[in-house]
N, C-alpha and C. Protein backbone atom coordinates (compact mmCIF):
# COMPACT_ATOMS: atom_id res chain seq x y z
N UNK A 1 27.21 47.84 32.98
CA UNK A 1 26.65 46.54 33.29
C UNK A 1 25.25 46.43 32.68
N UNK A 2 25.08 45.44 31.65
CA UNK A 2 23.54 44.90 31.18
C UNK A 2 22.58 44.23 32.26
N UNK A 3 21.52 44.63 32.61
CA UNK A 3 20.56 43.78 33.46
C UNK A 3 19.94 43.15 32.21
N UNK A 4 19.56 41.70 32.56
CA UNK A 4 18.97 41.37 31.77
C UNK A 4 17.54 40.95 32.69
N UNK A 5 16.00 41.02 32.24
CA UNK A 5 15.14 41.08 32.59
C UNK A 5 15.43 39.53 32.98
N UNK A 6 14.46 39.28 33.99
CA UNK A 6 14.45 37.78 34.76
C UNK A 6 12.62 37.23 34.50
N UNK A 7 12.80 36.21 34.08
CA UNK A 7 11.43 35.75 33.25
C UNK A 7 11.16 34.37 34.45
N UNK A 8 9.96 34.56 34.58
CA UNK A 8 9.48 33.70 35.72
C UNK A 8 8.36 32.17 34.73
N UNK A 9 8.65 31.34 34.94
CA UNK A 9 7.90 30.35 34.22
C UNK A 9 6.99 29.43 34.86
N UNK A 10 5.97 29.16 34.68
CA UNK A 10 4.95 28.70 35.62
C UNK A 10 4.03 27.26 34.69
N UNK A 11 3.81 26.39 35.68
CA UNK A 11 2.67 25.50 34.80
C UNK A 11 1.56 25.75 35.62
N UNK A 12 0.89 25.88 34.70
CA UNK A 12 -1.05 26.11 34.80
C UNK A 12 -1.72 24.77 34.18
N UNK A 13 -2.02 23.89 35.20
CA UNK A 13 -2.53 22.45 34.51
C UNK A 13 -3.92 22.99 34.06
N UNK A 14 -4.30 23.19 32.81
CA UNK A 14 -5.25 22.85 32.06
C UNK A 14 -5.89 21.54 31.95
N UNK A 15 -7.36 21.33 31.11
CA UNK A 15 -7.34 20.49 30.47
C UNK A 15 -6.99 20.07 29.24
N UNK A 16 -5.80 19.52 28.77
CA UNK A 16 -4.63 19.23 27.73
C UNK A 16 -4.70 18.04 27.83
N UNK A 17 -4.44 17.68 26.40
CA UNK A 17 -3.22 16.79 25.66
C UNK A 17 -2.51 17.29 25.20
N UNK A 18 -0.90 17.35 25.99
CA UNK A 18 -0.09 18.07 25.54
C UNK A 18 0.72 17.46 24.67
N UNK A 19 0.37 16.31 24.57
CA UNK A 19 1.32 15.13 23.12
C UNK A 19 0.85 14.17 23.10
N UNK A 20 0.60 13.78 21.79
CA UNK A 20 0.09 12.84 21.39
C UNK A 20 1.00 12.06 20.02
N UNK A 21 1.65 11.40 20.29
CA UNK A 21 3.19 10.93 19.21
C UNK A 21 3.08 9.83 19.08
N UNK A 22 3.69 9.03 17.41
CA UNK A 22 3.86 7.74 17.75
C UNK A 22 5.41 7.69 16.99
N UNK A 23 6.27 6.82 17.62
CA UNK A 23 7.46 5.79 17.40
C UNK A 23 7.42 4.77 16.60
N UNK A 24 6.92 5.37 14.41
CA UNK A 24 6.86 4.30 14.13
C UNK A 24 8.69 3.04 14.12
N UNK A 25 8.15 2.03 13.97
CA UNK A 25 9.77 1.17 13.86
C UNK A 25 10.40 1.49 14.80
N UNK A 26 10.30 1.79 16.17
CA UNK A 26 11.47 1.86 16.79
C UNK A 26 12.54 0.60 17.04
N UNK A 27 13.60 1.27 17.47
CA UNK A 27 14.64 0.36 17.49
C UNK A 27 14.63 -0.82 18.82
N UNK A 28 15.32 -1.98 18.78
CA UNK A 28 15.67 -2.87 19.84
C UNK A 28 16.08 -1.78 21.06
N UNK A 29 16.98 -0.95 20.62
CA UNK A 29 18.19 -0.70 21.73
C UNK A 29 16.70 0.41 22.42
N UNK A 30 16.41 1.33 21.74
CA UNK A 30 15.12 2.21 22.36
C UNK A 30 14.29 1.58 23.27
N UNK A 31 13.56 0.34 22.67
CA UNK A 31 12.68 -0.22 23.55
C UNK A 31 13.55 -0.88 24.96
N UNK A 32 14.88 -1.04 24.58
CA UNK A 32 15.10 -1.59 25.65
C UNK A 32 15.41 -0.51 26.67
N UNK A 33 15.86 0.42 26.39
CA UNK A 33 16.08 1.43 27.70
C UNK A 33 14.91 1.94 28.40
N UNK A 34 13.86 2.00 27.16
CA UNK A 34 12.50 2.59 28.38
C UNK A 34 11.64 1.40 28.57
N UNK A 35 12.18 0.12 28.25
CA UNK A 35 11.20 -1.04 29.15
C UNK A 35 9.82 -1.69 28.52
N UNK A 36 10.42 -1.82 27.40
CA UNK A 36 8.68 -2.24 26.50
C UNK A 36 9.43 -3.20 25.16
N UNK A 37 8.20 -4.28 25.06
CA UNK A 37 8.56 -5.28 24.44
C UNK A 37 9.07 -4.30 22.67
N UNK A 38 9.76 -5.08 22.07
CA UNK A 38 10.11 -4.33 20.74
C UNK A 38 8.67 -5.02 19.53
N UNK A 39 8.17 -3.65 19.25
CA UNK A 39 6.90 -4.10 18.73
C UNK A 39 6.91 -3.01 17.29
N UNK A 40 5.59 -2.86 16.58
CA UNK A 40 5.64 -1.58 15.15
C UNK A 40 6.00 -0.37 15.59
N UNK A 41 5.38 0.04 17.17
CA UNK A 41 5.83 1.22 17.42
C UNK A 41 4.97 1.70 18.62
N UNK A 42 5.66 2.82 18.98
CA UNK A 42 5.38 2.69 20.36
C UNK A 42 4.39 4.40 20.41
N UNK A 43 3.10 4.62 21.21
CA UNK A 43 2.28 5.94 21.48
C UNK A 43 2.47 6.80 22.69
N UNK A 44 3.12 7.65 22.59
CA UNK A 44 3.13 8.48 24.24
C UNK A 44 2.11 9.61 23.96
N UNK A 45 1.66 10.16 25.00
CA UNK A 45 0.95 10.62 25.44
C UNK A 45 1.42 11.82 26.49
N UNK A 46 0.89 12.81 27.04
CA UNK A 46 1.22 13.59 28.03
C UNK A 46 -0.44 14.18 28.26
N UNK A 47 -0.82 14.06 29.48
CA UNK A 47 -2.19 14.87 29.37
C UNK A 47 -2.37 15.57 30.70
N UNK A 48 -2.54 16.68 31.01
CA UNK A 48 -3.01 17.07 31.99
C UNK A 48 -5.05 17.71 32.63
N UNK A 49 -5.54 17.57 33.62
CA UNK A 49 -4.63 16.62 34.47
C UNK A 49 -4.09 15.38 34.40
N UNK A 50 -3.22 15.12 35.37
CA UNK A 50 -2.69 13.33 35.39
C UNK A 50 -3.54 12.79 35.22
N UNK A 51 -4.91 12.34 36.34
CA UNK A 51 -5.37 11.49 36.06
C UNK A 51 -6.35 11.45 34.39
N UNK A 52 -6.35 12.56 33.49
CA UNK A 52 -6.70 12.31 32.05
C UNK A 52 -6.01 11.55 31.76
N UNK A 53 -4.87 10.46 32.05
CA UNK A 53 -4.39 9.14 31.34
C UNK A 53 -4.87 8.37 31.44
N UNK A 54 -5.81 8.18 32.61
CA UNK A 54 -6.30 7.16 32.76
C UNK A 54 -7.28 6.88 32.28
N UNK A 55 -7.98 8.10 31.51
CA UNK A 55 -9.54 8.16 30.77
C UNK A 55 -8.67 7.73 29.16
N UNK A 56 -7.70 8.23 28.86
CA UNK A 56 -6.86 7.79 27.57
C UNK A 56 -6.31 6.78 27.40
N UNK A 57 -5.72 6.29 28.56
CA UNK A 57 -5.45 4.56 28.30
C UNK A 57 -6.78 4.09 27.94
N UNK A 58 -7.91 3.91 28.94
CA UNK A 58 -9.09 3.25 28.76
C UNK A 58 -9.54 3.69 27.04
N UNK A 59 -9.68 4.54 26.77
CA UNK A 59 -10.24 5.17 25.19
C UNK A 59 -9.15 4.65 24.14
N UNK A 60 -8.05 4.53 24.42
CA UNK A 60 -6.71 4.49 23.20
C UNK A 60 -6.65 2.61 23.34
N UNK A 61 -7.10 1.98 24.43
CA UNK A 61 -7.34 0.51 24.43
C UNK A 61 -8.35 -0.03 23.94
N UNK A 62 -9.28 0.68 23.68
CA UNK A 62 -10.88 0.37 23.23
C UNK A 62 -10.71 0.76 21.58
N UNK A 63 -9.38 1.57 21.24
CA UNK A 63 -9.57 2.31 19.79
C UNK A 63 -8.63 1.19 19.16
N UNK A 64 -7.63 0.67 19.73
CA UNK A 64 -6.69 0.45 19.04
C UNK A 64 -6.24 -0.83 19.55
N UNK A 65 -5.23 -1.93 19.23
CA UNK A 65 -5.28 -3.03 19.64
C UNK A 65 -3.65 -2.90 20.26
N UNK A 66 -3.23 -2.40 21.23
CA UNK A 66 -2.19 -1.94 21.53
C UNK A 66 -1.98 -2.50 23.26
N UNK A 67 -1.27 -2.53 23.69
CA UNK A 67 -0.95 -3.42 24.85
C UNK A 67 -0.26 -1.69 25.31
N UNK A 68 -0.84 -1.86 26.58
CA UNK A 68 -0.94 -0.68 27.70
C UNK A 68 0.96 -1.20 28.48
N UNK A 69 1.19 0.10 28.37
CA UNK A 69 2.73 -0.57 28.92
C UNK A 69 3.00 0.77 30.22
N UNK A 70 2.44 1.87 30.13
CA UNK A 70 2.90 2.66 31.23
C UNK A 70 1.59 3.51 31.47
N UNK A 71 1.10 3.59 32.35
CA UNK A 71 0.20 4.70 33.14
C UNK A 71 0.26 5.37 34.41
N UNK A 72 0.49 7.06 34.29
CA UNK A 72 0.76 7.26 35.51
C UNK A 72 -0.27 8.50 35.74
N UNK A 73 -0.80 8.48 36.56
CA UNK A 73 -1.94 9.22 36.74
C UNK A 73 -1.25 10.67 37.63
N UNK A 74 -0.31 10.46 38.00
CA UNK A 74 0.54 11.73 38.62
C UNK A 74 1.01 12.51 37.83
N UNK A 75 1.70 12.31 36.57
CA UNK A 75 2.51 12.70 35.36
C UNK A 75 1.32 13.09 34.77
N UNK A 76 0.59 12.35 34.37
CA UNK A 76 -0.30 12.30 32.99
C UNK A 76 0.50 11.64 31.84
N UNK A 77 1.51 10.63 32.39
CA UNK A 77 2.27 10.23 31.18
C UNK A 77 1.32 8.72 31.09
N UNK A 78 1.55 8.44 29.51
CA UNK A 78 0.75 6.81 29.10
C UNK A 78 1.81 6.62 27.49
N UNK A 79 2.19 4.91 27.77
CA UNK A 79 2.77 4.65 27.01
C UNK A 79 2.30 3.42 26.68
N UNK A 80 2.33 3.11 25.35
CA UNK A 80 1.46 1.92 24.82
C UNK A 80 2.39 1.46 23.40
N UNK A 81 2.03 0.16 23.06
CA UNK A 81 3.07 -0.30 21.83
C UNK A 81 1.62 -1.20 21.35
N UNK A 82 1.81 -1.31 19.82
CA UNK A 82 1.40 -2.33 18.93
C UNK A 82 1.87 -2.31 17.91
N UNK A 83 1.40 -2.74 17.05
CA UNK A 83 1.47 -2.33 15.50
C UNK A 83 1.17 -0.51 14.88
N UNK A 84 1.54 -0.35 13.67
CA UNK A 84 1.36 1.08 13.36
C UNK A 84 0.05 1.72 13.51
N UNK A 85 -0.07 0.83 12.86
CA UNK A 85 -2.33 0.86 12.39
C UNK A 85 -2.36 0.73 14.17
N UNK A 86 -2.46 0.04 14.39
CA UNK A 86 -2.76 -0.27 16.04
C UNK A 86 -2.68 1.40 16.85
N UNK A 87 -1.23 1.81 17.11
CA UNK A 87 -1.11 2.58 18.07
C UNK A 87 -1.57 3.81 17.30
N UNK A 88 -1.30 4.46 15.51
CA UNK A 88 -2.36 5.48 15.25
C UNK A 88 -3.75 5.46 15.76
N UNK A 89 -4.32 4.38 15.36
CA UNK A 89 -5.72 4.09 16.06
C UNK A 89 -6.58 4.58 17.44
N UNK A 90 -5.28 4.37 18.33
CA UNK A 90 -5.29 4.03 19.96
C UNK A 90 -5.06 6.30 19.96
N UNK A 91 -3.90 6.60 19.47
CA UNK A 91 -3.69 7.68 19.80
C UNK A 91 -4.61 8.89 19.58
N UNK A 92 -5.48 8.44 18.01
CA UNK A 92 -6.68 9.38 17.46
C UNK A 92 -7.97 8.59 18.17
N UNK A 93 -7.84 8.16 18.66
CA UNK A 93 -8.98 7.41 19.51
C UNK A 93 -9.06 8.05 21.12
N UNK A 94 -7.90 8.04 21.77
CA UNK A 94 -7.57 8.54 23.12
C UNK A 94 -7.80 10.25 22.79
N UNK A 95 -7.14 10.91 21.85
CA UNK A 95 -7.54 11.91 21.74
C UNK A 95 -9.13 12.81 21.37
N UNK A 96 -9.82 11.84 20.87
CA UNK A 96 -11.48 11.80 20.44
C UNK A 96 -12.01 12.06 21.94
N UNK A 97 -11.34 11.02 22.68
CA UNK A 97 -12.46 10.74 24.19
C UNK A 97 -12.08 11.74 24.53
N UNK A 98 -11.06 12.58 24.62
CA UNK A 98 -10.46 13.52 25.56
C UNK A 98 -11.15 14.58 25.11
N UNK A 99 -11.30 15.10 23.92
CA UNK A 99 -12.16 16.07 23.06
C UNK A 99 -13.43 16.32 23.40
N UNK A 100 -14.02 15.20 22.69
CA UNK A 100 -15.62 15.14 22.40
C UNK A 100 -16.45 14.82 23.81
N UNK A 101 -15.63 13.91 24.98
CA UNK A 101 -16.45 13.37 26.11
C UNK A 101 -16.02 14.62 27.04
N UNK A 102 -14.51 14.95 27.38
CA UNK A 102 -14.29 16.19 28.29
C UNK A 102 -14.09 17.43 27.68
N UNK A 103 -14.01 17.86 26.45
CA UNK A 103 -14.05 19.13 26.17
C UNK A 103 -12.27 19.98 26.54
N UNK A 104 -11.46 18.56 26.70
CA UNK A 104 -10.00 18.75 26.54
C UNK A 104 -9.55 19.39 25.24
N UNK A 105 -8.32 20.32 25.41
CA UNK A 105 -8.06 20.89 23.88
C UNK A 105 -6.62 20.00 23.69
N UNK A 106 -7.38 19.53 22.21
CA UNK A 106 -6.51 18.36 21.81
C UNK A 106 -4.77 18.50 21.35
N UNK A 107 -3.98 17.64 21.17
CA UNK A 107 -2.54 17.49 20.78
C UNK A 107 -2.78 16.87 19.27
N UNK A 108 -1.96 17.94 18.10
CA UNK A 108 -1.65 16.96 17.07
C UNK A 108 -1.12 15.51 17.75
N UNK A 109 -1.94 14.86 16.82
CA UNK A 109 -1.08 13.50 16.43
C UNK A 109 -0.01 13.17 15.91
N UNK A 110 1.53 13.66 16.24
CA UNK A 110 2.57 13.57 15.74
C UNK A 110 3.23 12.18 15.09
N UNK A 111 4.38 12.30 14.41
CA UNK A 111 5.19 10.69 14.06
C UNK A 111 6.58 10.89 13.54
N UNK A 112 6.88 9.73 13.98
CA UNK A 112 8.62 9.83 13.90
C UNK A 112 9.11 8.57 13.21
């Protein structure tokens, strides 16, 4: 009989941005399942702690001209749509404040 070792997995909330992505062109059918008008494309976010979304909505709204569509300060999830230029903007913008003002260790800026 093989034992196989048993691996224990744990979250340690840091200060993170653990994603920082944008959805250029997404589709009708996409926007419609997660609830957001169909726009250039859509920015998620993941930051811990939670409430760091709420310092990233405020920073990624001030960077970028993007309409705030989800904030949850429990998750650390934030979801936002505009144009391309718009939500890059908003996402290297939200990630700046998180950096330079809290000393958060940042998330590439990903794209799809």
């Amino acid at each position: 009989m093989t034992v196989k070792p048993r691996q224990i997995h744990e979250y340690v909330p840091g200060k993170q941005a653990t994603l920082a992505h944008m959805i250029a062109n997404p589709s009708a059918e996409l926007c419609r399942q997660i609830g957001v008008e169909p726009r250039g494309a859509i920015g998620l976010m993941t930051v811990t702690p939670g409430e760091g979304a709420i310092i990233a909505a405020d920073a990624a709204d001030k960077a970028g001209d993007v309409k705030l569509e989800f904030v949850d300060r429990f998750t650390g999830c934030l979801i936002f749509t505009g144009d391309v230029a718009s939500v890059d903007s908003a996402l290297r913008g939200a990630i700046a404040a998180l950096v330079d003002v809290l000393s958060f260790d940042p998330a590439p800026v990903t794209r799809t």
